[in-house]
PDB file of N, CA and C in Angstrom:
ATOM      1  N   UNK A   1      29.170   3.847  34.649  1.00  0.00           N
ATOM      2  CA  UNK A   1      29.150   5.271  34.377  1.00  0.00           C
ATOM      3  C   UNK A   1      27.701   5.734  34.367  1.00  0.00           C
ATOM      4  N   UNK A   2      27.362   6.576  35.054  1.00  0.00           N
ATOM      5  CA  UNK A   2      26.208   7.346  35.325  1.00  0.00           C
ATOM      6  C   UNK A   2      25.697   8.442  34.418  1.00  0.00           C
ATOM      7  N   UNK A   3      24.697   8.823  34.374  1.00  0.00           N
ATOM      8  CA  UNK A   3      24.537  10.292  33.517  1.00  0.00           C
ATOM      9  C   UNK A   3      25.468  11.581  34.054  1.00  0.00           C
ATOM     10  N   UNK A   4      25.010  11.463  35.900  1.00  0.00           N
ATOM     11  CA  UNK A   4      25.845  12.406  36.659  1.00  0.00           C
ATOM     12  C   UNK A   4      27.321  12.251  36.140  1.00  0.00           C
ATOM     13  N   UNK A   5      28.081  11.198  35.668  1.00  0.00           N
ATOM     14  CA  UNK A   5      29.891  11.855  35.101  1.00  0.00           C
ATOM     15  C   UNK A   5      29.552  12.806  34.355  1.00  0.00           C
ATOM     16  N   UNK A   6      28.530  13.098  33.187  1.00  0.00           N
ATOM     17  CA  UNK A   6      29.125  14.392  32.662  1.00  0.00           C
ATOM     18  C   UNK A   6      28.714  16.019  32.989  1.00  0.00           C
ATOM     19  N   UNK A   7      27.858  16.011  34.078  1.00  0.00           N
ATOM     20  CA  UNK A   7      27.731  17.259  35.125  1.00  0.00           C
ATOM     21  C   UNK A   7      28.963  17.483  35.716  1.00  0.00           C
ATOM     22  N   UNK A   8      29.996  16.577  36.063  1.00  0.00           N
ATOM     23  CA  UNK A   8      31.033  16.801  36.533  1.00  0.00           C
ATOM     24  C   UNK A   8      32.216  18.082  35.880  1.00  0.00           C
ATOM     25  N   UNK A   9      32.479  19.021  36.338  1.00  0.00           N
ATOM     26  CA  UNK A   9      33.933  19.693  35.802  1.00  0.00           C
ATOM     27  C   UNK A   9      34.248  18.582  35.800  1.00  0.00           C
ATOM     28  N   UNK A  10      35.172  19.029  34.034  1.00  0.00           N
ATOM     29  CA  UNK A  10      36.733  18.467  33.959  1.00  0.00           C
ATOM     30  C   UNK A  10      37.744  19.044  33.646  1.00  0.00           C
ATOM     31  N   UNK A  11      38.623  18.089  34.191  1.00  0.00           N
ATOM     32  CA  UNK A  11      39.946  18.715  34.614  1.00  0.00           C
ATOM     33  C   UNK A  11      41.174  19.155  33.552  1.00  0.00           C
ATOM     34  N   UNK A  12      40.954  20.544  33.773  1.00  0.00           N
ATOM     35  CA  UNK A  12      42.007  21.041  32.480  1.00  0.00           C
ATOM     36  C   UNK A  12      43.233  20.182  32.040  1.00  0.00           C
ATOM     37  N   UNK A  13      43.494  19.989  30.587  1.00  0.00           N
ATOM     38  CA  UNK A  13      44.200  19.609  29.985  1.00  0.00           C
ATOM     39  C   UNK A  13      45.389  20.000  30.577  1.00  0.00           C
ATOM     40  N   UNK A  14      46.766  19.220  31.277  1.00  0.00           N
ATOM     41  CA  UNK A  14      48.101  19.646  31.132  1.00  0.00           C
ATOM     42  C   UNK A  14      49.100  18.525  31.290  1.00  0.00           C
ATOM     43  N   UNK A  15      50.247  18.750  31.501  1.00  0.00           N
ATOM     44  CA  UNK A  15      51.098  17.793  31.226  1.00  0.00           C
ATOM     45  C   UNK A  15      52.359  18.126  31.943  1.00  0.00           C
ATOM     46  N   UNK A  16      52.712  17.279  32.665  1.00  0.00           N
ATOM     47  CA  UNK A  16      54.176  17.149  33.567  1.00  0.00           C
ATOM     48  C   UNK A  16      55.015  16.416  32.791  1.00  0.00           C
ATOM     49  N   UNK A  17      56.307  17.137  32.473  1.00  0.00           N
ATOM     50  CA  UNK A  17      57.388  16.481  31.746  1.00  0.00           C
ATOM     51  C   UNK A  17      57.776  15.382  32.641  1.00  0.00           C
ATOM     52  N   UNK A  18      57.538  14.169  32.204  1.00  0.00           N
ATOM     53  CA  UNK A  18      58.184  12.905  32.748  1.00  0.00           C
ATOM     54  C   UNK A  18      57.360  12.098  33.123  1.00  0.00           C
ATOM     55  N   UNK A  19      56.017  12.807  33.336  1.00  0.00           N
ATOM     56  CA  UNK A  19      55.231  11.971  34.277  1.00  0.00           C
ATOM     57  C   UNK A  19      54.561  10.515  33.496  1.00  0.00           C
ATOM     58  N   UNK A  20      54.489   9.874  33.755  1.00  0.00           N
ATOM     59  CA  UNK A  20      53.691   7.915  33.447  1.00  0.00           C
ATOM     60  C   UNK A  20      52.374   8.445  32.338  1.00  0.00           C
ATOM     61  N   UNK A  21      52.800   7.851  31.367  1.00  0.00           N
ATOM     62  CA  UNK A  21      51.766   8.246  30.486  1.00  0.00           C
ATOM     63  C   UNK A  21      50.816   7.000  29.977  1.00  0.00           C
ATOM     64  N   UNK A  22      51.386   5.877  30.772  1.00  0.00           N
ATOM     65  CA  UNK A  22      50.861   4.562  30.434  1.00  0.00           C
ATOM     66  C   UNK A  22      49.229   4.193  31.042  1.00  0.00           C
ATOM     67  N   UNK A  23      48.579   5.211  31.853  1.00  0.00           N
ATOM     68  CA  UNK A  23      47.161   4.955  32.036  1.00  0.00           C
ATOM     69  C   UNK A  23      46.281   6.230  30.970  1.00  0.00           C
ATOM     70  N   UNK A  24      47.456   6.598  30.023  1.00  0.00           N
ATOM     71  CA  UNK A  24      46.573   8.060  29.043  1.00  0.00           C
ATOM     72  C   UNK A  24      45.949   7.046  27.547  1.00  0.00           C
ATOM     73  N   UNK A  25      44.778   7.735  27.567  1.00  0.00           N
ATOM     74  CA  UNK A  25      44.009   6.967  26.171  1.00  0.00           C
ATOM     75  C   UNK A  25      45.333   7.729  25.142  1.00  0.00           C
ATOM     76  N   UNK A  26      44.932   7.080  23.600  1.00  0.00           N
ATOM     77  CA  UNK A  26      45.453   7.627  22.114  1.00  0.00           C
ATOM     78  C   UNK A  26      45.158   9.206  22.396  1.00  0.00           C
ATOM     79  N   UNK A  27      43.662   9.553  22.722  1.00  0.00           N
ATOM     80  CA  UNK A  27      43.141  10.579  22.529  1.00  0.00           C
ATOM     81  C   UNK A  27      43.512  11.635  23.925  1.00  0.00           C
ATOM     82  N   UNK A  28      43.556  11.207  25.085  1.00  0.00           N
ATOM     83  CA  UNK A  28      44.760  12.022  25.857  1.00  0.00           C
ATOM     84  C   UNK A  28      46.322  12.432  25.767  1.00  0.00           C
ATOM     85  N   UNK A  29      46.246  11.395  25.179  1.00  0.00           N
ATOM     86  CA  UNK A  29      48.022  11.628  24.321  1.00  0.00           C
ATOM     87  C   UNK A  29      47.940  12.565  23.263  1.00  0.00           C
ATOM     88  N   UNK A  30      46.883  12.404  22.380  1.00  0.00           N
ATOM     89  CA  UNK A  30      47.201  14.016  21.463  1.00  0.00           C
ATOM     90  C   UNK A  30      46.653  15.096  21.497  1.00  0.00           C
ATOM     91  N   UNK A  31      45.575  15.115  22.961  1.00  0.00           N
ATOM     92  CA  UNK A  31      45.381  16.676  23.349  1.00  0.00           C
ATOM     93  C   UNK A  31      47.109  17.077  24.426  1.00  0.00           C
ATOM     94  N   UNK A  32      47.793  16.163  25.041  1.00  0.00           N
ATOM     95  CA  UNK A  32      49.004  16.806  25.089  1.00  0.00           C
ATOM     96  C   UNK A  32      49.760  17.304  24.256  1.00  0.00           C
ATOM     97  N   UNK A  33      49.856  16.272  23.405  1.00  0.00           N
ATOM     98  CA  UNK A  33      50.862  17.004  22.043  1.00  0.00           C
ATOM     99  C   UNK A  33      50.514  18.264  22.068  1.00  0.00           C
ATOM    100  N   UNK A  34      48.873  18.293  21.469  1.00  0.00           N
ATOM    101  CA  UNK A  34      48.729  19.478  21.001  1.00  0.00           C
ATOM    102  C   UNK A  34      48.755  20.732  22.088  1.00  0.00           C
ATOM    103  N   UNK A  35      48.985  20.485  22.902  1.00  0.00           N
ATOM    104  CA  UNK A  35      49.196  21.938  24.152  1.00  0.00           C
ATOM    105  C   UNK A  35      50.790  22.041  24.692  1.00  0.00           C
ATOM    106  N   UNK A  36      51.483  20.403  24.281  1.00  0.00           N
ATOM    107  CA  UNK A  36      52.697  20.604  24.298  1.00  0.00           C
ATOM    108  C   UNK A  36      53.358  21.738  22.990  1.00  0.00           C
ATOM    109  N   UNK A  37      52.503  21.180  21.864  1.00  0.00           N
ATOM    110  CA  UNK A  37      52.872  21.918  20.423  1.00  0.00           C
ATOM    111  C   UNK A  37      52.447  23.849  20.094  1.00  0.00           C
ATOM    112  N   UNK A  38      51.368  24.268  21.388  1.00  0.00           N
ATOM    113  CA  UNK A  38      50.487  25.485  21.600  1.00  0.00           C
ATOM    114  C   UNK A  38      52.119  26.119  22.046  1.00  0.00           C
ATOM    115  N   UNK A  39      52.287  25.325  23.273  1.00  0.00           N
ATOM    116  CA  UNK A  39      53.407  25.946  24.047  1.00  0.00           C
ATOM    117  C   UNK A  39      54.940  26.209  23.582  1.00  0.00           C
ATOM    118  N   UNK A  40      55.051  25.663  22.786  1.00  0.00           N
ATOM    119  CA  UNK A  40      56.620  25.895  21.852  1.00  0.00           C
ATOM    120  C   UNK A  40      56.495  27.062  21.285  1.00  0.00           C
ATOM    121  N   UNK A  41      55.449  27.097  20.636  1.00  0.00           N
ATOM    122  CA  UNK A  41      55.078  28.367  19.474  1.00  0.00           C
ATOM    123  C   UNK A  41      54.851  29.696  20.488  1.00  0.00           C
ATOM    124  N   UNK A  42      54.090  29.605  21.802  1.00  0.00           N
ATOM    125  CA  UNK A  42      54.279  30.516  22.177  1.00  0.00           C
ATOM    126  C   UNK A  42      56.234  30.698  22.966  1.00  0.00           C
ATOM    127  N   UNK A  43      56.848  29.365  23.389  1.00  0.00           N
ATOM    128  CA  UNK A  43      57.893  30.240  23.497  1.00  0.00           C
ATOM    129  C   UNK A  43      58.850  30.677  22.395  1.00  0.00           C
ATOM    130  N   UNK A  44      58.868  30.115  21.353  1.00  0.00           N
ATOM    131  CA  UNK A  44      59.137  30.589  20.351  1.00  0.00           C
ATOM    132  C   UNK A  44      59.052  31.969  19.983  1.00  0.00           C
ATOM    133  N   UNK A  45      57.652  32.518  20.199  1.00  0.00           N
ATOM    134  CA  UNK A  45      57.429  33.372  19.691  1.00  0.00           C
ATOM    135  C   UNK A  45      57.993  34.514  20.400  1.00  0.00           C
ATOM    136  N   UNK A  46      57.877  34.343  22.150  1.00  0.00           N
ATOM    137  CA  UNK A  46      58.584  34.944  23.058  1.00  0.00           C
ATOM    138  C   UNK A  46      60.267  35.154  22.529  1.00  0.00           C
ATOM    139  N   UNK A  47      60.670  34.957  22.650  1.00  0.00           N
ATOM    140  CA  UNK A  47      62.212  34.427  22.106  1.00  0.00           C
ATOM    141  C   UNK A  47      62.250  35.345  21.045  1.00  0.00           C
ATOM    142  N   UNK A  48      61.704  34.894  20.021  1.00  0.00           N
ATOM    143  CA  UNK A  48      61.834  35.939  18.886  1.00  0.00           C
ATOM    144  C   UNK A  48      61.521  36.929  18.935  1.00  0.00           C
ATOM    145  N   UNK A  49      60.745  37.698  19.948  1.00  0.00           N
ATOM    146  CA  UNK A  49      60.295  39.613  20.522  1.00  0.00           C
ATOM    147  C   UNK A  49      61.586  39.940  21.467  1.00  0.00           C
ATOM    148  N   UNK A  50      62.421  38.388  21.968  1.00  0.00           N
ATOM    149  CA  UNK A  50      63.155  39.374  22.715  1.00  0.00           C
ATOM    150  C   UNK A  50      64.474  39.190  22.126  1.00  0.00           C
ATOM    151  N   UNK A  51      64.847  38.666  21.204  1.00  0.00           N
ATOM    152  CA  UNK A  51      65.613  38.585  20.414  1.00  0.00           C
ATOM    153  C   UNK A  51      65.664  40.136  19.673  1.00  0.00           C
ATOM    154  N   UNK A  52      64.645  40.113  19.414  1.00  0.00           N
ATOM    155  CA  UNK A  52      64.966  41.622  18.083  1.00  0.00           C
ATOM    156  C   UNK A  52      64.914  42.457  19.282  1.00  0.00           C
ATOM    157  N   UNK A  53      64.162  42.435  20.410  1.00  0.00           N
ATOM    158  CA  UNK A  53      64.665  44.091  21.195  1.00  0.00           C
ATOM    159  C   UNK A  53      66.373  43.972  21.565  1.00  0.00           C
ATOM    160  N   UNK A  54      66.983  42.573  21.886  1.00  0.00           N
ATOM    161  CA  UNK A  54      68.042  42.603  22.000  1.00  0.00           C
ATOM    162  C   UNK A  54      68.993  43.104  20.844  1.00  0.00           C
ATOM    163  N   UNK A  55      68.670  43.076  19.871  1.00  0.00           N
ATOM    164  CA  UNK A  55      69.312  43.049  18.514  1.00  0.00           C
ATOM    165  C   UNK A  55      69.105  44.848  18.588  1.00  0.00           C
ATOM    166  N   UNK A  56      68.083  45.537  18.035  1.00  0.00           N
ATOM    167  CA  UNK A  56      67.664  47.068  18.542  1.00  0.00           C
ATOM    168  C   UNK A  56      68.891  47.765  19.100  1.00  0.00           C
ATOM    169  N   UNK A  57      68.674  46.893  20.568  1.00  0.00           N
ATOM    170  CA  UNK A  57      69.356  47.394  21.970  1.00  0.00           C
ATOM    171  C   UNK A  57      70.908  47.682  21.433  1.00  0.00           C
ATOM    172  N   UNK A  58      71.217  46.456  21.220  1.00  0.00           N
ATOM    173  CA  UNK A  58      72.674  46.110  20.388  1.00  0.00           C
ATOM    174  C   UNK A  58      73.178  47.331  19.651  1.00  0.00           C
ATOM    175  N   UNK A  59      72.195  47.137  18.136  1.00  0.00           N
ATOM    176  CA  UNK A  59      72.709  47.807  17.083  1.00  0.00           C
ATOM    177  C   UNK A  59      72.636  49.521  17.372  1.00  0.00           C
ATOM    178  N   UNK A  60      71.735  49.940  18.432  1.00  0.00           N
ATOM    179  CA  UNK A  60      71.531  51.128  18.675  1.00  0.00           C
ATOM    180  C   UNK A  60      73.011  51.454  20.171  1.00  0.00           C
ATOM    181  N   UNK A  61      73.476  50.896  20.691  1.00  0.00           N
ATOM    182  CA  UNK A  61      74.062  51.131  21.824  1.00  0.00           C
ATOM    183  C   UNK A  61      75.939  50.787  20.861  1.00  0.00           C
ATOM    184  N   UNK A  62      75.981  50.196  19.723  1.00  0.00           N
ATOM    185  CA  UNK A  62      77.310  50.050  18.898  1.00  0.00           C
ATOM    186  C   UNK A  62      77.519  51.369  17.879  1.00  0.00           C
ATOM    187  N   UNK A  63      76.380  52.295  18.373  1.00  0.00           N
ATOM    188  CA  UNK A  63      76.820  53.467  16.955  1.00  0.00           C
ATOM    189  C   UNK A  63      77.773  54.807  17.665  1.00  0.00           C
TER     190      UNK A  63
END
């Protein structure tokens, strides 16, 4: 390893469901978690904005 590896871009954090995780360090394994764990919360959170406009939609279109 050279000085030049860390001039190098690196390559954004992501993760393919399924893909071979057996050449990932400890420490590549829990920056997935943690962007696997970023990404729940945002669909979560999605879900729950369209949940209540559905609910709105609902309770306003049953009166």
């Amino acid at each position: 390893m050279s000085f030049l590896d860390d001039d190098r871009p690196k390559k954004p954090v992501s993760h393919e469901v399924g893909s071979d995780l057996s050449s990932l360090s400890v420490e590549e394994i829990d920056r997935r978690i943690a962007l696997l764990e970023e990404e729940i919360v945002r669909l979560r959170t999605d879900r729950a904005q369209k949940q209540a406009g559905r609910a709105a939609a609902d309770s306003f279109f049953k009166r």
